[in-house]
N, C-alpha and C. Protein backbone atom coordinates (compact mmCIF):
# COMPACT_ATOMS: atom_id res chain seq x y z
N UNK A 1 -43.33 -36.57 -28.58
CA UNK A 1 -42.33 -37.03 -27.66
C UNK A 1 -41.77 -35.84 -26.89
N UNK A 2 -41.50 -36.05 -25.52
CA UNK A 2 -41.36 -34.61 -24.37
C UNK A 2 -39.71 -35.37 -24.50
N UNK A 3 -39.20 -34.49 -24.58
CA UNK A 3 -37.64 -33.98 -24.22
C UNK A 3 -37.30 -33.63 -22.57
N UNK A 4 -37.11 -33.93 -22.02
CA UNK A 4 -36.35 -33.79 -20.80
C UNK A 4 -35.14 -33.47 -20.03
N UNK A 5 -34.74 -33.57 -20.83
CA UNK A 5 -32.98 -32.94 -20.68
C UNK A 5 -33.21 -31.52 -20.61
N UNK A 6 -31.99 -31.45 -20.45
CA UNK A 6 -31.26 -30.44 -19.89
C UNK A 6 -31.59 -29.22 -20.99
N UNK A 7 -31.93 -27.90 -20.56
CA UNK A 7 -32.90 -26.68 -21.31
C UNK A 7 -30.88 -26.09 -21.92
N UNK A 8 -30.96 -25.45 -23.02
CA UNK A 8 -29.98 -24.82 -23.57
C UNK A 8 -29.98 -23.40 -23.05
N UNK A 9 -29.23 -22.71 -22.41
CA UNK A 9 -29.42 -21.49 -22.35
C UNK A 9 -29.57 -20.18 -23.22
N UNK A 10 -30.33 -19.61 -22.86
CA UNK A 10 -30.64 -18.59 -24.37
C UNK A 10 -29.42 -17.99 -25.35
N UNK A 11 -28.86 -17.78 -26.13
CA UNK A 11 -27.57 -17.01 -26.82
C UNK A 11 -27.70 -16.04 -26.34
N UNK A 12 -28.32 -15.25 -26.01
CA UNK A 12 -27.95 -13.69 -24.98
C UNK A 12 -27.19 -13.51 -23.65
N UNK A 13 -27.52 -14.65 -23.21
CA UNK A 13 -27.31 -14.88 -21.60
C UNK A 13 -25.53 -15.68 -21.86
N UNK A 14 -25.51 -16.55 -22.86
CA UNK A 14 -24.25 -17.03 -23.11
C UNK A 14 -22.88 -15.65 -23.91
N UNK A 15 -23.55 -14.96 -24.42
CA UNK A 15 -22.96 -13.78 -24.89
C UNK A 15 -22.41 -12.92 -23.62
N UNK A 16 -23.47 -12.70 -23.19
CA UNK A 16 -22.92 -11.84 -21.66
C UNK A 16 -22.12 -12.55 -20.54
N UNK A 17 -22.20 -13.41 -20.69
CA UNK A 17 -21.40 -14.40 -19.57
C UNK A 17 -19.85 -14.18 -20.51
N UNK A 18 -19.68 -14.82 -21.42
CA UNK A 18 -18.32 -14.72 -22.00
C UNK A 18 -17.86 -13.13 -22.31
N UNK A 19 -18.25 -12.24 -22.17
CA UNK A 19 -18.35 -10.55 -22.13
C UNK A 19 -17.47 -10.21 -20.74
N UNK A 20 -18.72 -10.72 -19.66
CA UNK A 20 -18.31 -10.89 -18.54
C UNK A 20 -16.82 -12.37 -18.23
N UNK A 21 -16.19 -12.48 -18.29
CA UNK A 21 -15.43 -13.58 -18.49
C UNK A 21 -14.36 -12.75 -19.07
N UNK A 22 -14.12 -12.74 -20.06
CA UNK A 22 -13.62 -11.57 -20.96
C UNK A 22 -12.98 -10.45 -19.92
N UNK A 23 -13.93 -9.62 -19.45
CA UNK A 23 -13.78 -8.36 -18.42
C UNK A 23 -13.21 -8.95 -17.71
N UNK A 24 -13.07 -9.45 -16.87
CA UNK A 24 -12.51 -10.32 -15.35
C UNK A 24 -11.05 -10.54 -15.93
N UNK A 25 -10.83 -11.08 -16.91
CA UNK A 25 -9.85 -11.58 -17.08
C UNK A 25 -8.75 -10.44 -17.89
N UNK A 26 -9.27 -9.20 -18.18
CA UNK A 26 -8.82 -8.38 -18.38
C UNK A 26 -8.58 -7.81 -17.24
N UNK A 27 -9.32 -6.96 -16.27
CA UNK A 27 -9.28 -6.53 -14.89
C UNK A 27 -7.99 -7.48 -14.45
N UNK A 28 -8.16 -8.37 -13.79
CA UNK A 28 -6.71 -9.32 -13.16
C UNK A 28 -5.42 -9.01 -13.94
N UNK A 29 -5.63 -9.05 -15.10
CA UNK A 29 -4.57 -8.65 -15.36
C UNK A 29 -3.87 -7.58 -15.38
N UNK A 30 -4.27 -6.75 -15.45
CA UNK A 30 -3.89 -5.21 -15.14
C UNK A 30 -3.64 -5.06 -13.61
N UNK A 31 -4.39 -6.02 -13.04
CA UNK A 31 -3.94 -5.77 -11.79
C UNK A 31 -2.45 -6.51 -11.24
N UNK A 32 -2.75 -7.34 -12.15
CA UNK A 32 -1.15 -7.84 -11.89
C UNK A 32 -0.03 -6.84 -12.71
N UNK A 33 -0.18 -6.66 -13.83
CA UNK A 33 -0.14 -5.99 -14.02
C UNK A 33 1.01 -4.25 -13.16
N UNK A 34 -0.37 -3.74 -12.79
CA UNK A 34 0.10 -2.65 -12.00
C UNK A 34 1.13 -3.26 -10.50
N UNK A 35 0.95 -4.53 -9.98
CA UNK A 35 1.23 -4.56 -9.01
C UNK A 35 2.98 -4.84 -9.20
N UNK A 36 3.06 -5.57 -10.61
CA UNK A 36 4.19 -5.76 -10.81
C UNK A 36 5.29 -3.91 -11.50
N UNK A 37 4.30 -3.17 -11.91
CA UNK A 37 4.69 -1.91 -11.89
C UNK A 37 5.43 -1.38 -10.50
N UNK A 38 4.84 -1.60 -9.30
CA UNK A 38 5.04 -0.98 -8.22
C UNK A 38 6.28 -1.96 -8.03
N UNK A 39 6.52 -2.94 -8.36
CA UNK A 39 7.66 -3.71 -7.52
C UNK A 39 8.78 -3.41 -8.23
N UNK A 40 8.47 -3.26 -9.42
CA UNK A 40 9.90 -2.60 -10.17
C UNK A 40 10.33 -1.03 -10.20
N UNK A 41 9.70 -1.03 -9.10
CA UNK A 41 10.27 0.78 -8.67
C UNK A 41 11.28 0.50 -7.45
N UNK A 42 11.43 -0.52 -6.91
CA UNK A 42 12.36 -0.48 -6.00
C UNK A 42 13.24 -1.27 -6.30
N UNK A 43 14.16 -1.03 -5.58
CA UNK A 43 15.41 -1.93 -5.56
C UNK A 43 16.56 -2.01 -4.76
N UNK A 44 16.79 -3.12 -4.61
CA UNK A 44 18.10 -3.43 -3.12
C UNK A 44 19.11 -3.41 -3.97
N UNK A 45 20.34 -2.46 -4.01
CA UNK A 45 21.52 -2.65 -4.81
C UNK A 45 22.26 -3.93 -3.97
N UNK A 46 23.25 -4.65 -4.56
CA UNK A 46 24.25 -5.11 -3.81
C UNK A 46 25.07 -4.98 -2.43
N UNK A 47 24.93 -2.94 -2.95
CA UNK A 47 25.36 -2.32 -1.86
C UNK A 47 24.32 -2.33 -0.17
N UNK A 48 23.43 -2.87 -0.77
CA UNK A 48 22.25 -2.62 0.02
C UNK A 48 21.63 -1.27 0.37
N UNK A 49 22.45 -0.31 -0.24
CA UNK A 49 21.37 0.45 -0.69
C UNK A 49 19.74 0.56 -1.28
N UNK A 50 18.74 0.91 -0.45
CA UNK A 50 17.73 0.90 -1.16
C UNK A 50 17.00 2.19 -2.39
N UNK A 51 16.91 1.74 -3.40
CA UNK A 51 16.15 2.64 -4.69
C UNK A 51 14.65 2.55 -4.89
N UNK A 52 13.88 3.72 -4.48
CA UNK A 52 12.98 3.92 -4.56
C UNK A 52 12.96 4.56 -5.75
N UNK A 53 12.12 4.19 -6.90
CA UNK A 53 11.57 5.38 -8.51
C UNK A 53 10.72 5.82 -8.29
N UNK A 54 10.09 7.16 -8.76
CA UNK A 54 9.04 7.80 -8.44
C UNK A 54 8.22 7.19 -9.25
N UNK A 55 6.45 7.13 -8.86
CA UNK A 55 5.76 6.43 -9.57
C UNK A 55 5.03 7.75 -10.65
N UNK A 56 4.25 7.13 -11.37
CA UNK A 56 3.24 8.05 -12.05
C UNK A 56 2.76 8.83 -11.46
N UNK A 57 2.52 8.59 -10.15
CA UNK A 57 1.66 9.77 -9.32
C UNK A 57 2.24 10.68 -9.07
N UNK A 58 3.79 10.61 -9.29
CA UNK A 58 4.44 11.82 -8.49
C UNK A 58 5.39 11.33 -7.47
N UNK A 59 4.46 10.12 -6.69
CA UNK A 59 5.34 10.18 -5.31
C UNK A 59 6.13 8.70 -5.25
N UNK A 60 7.02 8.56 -4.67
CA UNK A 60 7.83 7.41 -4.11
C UNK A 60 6.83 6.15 -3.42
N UNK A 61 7.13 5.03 -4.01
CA UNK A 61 5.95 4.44 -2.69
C UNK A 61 7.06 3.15 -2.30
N UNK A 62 7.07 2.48 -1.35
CA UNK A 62 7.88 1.89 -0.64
C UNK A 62 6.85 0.39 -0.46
N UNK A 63 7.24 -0.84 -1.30
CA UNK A 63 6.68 -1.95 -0.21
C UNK A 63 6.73 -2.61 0.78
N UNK A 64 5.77 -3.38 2.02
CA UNK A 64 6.36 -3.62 3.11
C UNK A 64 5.44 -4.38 3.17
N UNK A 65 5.23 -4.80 4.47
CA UNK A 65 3.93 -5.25 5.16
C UNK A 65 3.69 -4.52 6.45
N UNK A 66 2.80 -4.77 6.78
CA UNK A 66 1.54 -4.24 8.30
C UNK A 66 1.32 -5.26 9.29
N UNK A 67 2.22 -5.74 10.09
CA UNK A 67 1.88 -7.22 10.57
C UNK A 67 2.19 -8.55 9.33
N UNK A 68 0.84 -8.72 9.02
CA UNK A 68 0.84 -10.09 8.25
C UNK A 68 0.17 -9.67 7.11
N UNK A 69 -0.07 -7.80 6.31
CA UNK A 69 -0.69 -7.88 5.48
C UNK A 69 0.20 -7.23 4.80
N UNK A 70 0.25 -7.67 3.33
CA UNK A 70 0.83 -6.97 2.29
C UNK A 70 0.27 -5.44 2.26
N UNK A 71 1.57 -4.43 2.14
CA UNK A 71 1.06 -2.99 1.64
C UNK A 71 2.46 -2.32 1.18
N UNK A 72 1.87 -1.32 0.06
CA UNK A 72 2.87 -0.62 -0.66
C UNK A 72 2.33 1.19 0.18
N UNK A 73 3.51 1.31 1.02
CA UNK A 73 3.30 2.66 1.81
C UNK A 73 4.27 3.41 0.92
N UNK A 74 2.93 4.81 0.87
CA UNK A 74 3.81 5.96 -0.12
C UNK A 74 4.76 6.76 1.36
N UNK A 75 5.89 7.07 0.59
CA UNK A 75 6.77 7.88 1.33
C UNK A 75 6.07 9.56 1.34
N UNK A 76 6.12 9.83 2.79
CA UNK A 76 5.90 11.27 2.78
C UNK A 76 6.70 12.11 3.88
N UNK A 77 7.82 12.29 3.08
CA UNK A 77 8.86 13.28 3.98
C UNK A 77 8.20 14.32 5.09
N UNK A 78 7.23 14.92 4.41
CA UNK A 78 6.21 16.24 5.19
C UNK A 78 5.52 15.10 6.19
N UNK A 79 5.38 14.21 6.78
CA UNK A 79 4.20 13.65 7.80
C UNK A 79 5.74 13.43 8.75
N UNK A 80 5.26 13.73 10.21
CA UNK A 80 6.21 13.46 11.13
C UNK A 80 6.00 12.04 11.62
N UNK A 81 4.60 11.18 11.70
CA UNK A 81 5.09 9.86 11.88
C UNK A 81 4.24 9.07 10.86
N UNK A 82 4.13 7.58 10.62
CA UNK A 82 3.51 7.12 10.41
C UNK A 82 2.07 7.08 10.24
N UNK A 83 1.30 7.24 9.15
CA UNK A 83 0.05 6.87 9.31
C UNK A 83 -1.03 6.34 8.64
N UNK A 84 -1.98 5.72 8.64
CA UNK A 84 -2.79 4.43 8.31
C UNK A 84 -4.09 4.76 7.68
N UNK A 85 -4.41 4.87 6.91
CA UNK A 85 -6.04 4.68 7.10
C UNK A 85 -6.49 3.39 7.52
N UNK A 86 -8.09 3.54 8.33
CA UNK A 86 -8.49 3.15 9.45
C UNK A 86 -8.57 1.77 8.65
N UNK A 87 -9.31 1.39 7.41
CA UNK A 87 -9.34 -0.16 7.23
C UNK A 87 -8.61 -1.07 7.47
N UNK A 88 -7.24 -0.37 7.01
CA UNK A 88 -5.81 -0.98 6.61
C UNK A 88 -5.48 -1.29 8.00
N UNK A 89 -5.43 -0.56 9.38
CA UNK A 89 -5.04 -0.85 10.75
C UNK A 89 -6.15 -2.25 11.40
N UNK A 90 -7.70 -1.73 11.21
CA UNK A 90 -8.03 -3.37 11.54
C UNK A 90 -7.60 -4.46 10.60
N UNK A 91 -7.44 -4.61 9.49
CA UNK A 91 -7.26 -5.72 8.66
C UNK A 91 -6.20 -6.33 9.48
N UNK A 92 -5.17 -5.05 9.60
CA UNK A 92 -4.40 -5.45 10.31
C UNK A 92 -3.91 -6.07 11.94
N UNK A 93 -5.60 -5.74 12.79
CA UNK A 93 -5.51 -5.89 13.75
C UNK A 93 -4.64 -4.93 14.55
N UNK A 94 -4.42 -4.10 14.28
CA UNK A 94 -4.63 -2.76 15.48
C UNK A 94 -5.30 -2.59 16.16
N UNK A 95 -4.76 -2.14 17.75
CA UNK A 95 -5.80 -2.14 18.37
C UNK A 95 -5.91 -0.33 18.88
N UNK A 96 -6.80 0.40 19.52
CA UNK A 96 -6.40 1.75 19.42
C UNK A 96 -5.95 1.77 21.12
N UNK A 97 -5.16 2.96 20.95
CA UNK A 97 -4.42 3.24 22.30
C UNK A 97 -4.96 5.10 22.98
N UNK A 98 -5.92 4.52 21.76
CA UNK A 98 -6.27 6.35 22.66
C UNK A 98 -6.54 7.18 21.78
N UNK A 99 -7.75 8.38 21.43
CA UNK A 99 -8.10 9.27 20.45
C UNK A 99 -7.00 10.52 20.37
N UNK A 100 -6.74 10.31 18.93
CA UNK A 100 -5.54 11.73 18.84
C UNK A 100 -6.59 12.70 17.45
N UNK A 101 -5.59 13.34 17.43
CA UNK A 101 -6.37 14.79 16.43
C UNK A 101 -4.80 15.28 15.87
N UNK A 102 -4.84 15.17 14.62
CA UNK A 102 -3.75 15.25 13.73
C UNK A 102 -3.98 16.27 12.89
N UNK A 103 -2.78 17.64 12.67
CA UNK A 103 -2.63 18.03 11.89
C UNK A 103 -2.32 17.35 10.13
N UNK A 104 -3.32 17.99 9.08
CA UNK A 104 -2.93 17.51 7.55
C UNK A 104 -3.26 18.30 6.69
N UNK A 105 -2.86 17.96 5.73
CA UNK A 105 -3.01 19.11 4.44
C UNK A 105 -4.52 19.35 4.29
N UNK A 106 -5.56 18.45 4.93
CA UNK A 106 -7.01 19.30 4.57
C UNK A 106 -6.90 19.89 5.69
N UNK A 107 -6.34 19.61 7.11
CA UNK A 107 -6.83 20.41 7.89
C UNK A 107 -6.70 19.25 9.13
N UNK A 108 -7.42 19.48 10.44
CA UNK A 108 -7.41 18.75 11.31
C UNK A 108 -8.07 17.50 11.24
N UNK A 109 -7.37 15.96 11.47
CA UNK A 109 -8.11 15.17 11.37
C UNK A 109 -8.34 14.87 12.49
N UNK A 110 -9.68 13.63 13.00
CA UNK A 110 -9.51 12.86 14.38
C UNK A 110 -9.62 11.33 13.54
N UNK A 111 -8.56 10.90 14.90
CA UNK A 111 -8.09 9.33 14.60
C UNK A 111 -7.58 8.36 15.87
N UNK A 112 -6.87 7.42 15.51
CA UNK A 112 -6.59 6.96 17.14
C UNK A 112 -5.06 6.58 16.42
N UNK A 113 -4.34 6.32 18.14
CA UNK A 113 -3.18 5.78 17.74
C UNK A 113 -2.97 4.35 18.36
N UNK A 114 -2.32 3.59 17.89
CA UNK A 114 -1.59 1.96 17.63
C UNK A 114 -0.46 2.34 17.74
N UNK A 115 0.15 0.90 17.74
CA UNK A 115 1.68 0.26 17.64
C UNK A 115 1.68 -0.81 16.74
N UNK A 116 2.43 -0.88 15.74
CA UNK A 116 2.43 -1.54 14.56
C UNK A 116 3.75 -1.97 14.20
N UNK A 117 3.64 -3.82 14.01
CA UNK A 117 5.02 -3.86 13.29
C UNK A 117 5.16 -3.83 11.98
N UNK A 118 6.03 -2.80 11.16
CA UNK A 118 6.13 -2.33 9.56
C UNK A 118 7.42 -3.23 9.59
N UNK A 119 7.56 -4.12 8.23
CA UNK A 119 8.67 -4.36 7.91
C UNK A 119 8.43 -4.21 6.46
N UNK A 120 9.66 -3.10 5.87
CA UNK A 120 9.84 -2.86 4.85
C UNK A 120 10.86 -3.67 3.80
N UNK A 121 10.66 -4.13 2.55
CA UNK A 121 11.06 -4.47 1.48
C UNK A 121 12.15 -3.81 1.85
N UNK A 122 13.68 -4.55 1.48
CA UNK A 122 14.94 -4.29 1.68
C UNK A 122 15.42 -4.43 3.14
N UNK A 123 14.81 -4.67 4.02
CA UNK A 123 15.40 -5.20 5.51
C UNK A 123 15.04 -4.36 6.36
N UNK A 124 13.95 -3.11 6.29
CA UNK A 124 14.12 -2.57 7.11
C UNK A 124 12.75 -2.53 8.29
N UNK A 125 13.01 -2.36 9.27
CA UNK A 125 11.57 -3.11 10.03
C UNK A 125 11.54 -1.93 11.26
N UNK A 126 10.65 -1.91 11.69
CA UNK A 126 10.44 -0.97 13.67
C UNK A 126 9.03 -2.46 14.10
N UNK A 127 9.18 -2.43 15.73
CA UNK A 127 8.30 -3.15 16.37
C UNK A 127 7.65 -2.24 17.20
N UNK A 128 7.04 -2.32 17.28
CA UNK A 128 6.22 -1.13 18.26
C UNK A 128 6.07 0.31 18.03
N UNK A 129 6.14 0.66 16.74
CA UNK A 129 5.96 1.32 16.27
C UNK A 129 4.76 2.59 16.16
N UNK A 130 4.36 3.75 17.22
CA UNK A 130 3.81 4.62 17.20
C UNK A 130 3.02 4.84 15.82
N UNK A 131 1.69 4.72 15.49
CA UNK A 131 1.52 5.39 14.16
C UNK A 131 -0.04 6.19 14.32
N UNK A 132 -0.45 6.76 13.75
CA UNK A 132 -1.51 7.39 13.95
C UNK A 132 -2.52 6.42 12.70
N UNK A 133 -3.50 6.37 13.14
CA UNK A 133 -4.58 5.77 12.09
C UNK A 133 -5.79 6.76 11.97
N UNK A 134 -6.08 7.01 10.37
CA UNK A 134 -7.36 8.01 10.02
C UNK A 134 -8.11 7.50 9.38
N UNK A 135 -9.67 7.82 9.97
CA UNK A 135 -10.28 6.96 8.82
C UNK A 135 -10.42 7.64 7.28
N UNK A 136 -10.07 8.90 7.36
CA UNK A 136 -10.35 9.52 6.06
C UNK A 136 -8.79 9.28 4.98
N UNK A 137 -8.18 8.40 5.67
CA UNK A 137 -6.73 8.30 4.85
C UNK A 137 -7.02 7.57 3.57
N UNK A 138 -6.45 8.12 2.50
CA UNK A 138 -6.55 7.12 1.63
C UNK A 138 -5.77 6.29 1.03
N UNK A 139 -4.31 6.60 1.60
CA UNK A 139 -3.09 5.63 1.62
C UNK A 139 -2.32 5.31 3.21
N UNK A 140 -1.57 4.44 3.12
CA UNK A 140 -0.31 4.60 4.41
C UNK A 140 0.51 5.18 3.82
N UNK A 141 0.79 6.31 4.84
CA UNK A 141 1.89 6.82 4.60
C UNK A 141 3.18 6.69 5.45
N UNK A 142 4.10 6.47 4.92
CA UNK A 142 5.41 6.30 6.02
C UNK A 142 6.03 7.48 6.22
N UNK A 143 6.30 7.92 7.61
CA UNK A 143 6.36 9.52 7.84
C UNK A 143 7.94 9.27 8.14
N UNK A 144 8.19 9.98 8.73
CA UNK A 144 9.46 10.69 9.19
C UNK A 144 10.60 9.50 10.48
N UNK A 145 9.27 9.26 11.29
CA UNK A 145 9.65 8.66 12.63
C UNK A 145 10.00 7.58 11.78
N UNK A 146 10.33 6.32 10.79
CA UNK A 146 10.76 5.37 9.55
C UNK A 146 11.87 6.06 9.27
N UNK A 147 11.78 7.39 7.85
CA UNK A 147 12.51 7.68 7.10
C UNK A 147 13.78 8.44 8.01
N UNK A 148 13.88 9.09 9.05
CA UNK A 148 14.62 9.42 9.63
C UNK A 148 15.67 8.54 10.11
N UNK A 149 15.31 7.39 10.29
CA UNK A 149 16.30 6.51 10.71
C UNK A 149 17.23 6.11 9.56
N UNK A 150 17.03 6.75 8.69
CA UNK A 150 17.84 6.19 7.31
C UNK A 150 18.83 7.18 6.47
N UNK A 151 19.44 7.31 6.13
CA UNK A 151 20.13 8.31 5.34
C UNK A 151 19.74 8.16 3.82
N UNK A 152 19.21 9.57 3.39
CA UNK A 152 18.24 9.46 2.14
C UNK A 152 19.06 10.48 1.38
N UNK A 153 19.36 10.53 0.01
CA UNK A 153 19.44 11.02 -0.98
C UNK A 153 18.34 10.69 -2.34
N UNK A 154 17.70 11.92 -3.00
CA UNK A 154 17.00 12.27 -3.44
C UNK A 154 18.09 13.26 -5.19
N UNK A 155 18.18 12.38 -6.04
CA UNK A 155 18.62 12.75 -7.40
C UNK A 155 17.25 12.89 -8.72
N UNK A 156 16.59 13.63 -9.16
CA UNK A 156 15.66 13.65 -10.29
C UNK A 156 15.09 12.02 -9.78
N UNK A 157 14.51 11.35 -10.13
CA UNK A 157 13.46 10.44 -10.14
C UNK A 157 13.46 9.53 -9.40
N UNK A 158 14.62 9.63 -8.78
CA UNK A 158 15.34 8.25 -7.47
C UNK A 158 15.49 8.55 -6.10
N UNK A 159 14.97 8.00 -5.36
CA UNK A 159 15.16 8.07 -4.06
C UNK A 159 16.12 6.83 -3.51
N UNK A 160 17.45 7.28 -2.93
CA UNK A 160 18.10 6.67 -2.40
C UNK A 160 18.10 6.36 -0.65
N UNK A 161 18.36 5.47 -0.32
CA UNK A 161 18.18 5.50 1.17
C UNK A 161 19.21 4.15 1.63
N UNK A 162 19.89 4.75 2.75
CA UNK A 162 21.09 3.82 3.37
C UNK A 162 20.60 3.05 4.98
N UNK A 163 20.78 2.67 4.91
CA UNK A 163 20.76 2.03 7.07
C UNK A 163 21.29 3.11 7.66
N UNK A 164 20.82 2.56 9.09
CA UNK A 164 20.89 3.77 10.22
C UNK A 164 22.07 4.23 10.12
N UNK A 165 21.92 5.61 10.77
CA UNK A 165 23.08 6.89 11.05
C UNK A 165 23.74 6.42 11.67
């Protein structure tokens, strides 16, 4: 008598699938995880003061968005404006306004510049916003032409920052 149904899959192939299954569901979580790390570094006091904590890395990172895309931009006092790596500006739909060449800590980059609306976690936003985009960037960084508009105090692990001057 021939059997016809449906073939059982080998126990190896079912081992690795739940392995794999397993992994995934570990991965996501960490990623939630970390993402919920980054959100509990900031904070809107009452006062509306905003509190930035320094992360593991060292540096401050600030959440916001890019238009319509979620991003957590690290603060970098040393950059005079805004700037992007190149993925992050199309995702975002940037469009370029012209080839620039930027001084950085490796050295000279080439990139183009945009206008971008940033609105940052805690209320704070620019529209048309000048920023330089690199493709060799490996974060956004929020430069000066942002943080300047703000009154910042800096105590051991906290970055404080008030509304405009």
């Amino acid at each position: 008598m021939h059997n016809n149904g449906p073939k059982e899959l080998p126990s190896s192939l079912k081992v690795w699938t739940i392995w794999l299954l397993v992994l995934l569901l570990v991965f996501l979580g960490f990623k939630a995880w970390e993402r919920e790390q980054g959100r509990s570094r900031f904070l809107v006091e009452d006062s509306g003061e905003i509190v930035l904590k320094r992360g593991p890395d060292g540096h401050f990172h600030w959440p916001g968005r890019l238009g319509d895309v979620e991003v957590m931009f690290m603060v970098d006092t040393g950059a005079t404006s805004t700037a992007l790596p190149e993925g992050l500006a199309r995702q975002a739909g940037l469009v370029s306004e012209g080839e620039v060449r930027s001084s950085t800590a490796g050295g000279i980059a080439r990139g183009w510049r945009a206008r971008a609306h940033l609105q940052l976690d805690g209320g704070v936003e620019a529209r048309q916003l000048p920023v330089t985009v690199l493709p060799q960037l490996d974060a956004p960084l929020l430069g000066m032409d942002m943080l300047s508009k703000l009154q910042m105090t800096m105590s051991g692990n906290e970055l404080r920052l008030k509304g405009g001057r």
